[in-house]
Each structure stands twice: as structure tokens, then as C-alpha cells.
Protein backbone atom coordinates (compact mmCIF):
# COMPACT_ATOMS: atom_id res chain seq x y z
CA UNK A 1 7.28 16.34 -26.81
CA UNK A 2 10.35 18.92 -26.13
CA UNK A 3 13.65 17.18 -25.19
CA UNK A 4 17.26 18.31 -25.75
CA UNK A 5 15.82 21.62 -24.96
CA UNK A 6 18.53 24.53 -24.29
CA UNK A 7 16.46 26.50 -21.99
CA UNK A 8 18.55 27.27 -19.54
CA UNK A 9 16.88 30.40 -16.85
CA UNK A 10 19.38 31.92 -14.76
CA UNK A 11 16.81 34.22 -12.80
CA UNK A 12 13.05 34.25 -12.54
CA UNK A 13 13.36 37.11 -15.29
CA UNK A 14 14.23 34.26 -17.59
CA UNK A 15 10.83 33.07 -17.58
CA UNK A 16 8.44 33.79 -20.23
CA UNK A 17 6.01 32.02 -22.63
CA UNK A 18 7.60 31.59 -25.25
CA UNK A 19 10.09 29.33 -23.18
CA UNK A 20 7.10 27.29 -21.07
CA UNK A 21 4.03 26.46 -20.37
CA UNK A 22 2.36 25.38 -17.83
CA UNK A 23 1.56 21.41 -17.75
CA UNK A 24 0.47 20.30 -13.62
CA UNK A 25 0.68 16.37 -13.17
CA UNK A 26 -0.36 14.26 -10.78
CA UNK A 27 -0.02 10.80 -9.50
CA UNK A 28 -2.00 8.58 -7.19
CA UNK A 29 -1.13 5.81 -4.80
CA UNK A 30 -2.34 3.68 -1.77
CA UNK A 31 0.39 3.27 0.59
CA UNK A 32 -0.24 -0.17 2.54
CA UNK A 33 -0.18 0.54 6.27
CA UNK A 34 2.71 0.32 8.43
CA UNK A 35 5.28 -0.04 5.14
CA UNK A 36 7.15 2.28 2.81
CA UNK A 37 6.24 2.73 -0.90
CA UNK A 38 7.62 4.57 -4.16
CA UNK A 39 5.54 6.84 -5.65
CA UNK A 40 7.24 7.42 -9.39
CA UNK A 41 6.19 10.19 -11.82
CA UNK A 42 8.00 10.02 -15.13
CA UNK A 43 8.83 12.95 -17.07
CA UNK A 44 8.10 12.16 -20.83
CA UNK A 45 9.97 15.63 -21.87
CA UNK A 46 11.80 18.40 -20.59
CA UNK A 47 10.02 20.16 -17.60
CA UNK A 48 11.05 22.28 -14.80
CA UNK A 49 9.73 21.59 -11.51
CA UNK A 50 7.71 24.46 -9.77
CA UNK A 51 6.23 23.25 -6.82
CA UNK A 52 3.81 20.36 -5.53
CA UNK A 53 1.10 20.18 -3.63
CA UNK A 54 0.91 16.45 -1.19
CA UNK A 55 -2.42 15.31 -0.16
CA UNK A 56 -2.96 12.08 2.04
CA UNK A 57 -5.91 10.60 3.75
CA UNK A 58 -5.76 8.38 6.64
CA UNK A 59 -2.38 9.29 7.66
CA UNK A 60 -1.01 8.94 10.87
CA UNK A 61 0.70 11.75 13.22
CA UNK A 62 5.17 10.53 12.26
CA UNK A 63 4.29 9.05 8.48
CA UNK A 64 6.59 11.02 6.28
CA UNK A 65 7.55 11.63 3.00
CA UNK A 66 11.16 11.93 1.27
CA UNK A 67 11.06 13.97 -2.47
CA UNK A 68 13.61 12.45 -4.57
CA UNK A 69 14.81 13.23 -8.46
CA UNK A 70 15.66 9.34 -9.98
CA UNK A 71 17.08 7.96 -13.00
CA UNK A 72 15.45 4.71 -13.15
CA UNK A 73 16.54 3.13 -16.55
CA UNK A 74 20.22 5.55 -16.42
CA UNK A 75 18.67 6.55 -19.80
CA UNK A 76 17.04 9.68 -20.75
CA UNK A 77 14.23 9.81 -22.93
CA UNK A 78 16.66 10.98 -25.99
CA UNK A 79 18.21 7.77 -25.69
CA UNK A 80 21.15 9.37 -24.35
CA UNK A 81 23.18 7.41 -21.13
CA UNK A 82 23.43 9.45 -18.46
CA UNK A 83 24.38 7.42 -15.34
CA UNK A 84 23.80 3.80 -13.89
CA UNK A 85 20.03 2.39 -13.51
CA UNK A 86 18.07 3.48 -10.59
CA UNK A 87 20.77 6.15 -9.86
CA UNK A 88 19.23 8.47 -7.26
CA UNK A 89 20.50 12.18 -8.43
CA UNK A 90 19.01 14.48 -5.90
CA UNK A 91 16.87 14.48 -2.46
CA UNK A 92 15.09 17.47 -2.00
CA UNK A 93 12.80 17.00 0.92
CA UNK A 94 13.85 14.51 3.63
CA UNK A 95 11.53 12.63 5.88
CA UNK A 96 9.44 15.37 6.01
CA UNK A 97 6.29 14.97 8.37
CA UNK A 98 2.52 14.57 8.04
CA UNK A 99 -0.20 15.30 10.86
CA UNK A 100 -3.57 13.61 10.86
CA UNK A 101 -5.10 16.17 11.42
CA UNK A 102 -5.62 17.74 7.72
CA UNK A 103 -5.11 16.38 4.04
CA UNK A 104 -3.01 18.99 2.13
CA UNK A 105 0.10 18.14 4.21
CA UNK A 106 3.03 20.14 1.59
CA UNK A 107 1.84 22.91 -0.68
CA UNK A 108 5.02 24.86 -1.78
CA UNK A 109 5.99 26.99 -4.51
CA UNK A 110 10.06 26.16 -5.59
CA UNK A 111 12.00 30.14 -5.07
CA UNK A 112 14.15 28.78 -8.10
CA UNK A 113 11.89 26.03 -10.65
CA UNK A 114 14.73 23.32 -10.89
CA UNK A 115 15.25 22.08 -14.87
CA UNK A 116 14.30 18.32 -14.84
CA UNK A 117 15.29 16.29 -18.41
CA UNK A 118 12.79 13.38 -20.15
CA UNK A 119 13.56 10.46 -18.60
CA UNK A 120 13.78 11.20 -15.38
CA UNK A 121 11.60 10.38 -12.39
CA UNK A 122 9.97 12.43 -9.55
CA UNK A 123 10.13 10.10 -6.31
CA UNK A 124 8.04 10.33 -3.41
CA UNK A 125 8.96 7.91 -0.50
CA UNK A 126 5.71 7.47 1.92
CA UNK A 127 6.40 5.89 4.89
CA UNK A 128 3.31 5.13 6.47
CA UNK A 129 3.40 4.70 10.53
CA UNK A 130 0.03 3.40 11.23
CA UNK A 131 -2.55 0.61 10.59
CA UNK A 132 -4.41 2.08 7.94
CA UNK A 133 -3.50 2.32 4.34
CA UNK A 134 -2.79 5.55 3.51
CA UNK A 135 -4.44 7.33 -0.03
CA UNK A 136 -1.56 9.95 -1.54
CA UNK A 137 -1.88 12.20 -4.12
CA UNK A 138 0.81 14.58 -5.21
CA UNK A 139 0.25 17.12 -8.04
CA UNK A 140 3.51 18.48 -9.35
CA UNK A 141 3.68 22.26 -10.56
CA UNK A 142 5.64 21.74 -13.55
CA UNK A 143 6.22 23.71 -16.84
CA UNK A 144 7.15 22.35 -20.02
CA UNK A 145 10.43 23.48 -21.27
CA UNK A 146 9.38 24.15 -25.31
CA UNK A 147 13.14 25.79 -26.39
């Protein structure tokens, strides 16, 4: 489990095997209908973030979805104190909207993989608009960061 890892890429020329490997995650939840609900994915190690791919059934036309990086304890995994519990350190998608019309609703690739440290969490916030419950599944495109 890498952490404390010094991997730091400056341009997509940085990347090679020897730094990372590929290691996709991906987290399920049922979002009750008409509410908002956290959808946490920890990061046990060092990893940079690539890309995801957001899949929802039974969502309604205005639901949305807000991407957030968290640090939920203020502790990484090293044991090392980084900022106060449930600090929120970055929001990189806001309310972004879902149609009901198809299931994959985001499917990017990041133009710049953004370094993510053990310890902290990947956030989605579903908000669901309707008066169904709403099945998510996000699978993050991440690498592990091995130096």
C-alpha cells in the first residue's frame, strides 16, 4: 500500500509504469428519492485520479451530482494531520446534471490526472429530484502512485 509517495508528474510525459499502475474503483449507492446523499470512496494509498465514469438508474430529468475531494477524519492514512475533520479541499464538478433518458450520465477522461494522498475521500453529492430512488454507480479511473 504506497503512501508518502514523491511522485510528483509535471506533464503527461511524466507518466510511465514504473511510477503507476492502473487500479479502477468503484462504489455503489441507492439514493432515496427526492433527498440528497454522500457517496464516499476512500483512498487506502496514494492514487491519482484519471477520470470516472457515473451511471444512475431511475433518475429524473434536474437530479445532479457535485464531485468533491474530502478529508473526513483531517488525517491521512500515514497518520499525518493535515487539516480539520470533514474539511472539504476541492469541488471539481458542481451540480452537474443527469437526463432520464440514458444511464452513463459522466464518462470523462481528467486532461491533467490530479495526485490524491491515502486518506482522503472521493465525494459524490446525488441529489435526487424525483419519487423514485435512484441506483448510482461511479467507477473512478485511478492509478496507483508506487514511487
Amino acid at each position: 500500500m504506497p503512501l508518502n509517495t514523491t511522485f510528483d508528474a509535471q506533464n503527461n510525459d511524466s507518466f510511465s509504469k514504473f511510477f503507476l499502475n492502473v487500479n479502477w474503483q468503484s462504489v455503489q449507492a441507492l439514493v432515496t428519492a427526492g433527498n440528497s446523499q454522500n457517496i464516499d470512496f476512500l483512498l487506502t494509498e496514494d492514487m491519482m485520479l484519471d477520470g470516472l465514469q457515473l451511471i444512475a438508474e431511475g433518475s429524473n430529468f434536474g437530479d445532479t451530482a457535485s464531485l468533491q475531494i474530502v478529508c473526513i477524519s483531517g488525517t491521512l492514512a500515514n497518520g499525518v494531520t493535515i487539516c480539520p475533520p470533514n474539511t472539504l479541499l476541492n469541488q471539481f464538478g458542481t451540480n452537474i446534471g443527469m437526463s432520464s433518458d440514458q444511464q452513463v450520465k459522466v464518462d470523462v477522461s481528467a486532461a491533467f490526472p490530479a495526485k490524491l494522498l491515502g486518506g482522503m475521500t472521493i465525494r459524490c453529492v446525488y441529489t435526487s429530484t424525483g419519487l423514485s430512488p435512484v441506483n448510482v454507480i461511479i467507477n473512478y479511473k485511478l492509478l496507483t502512485v508506487l514511487s
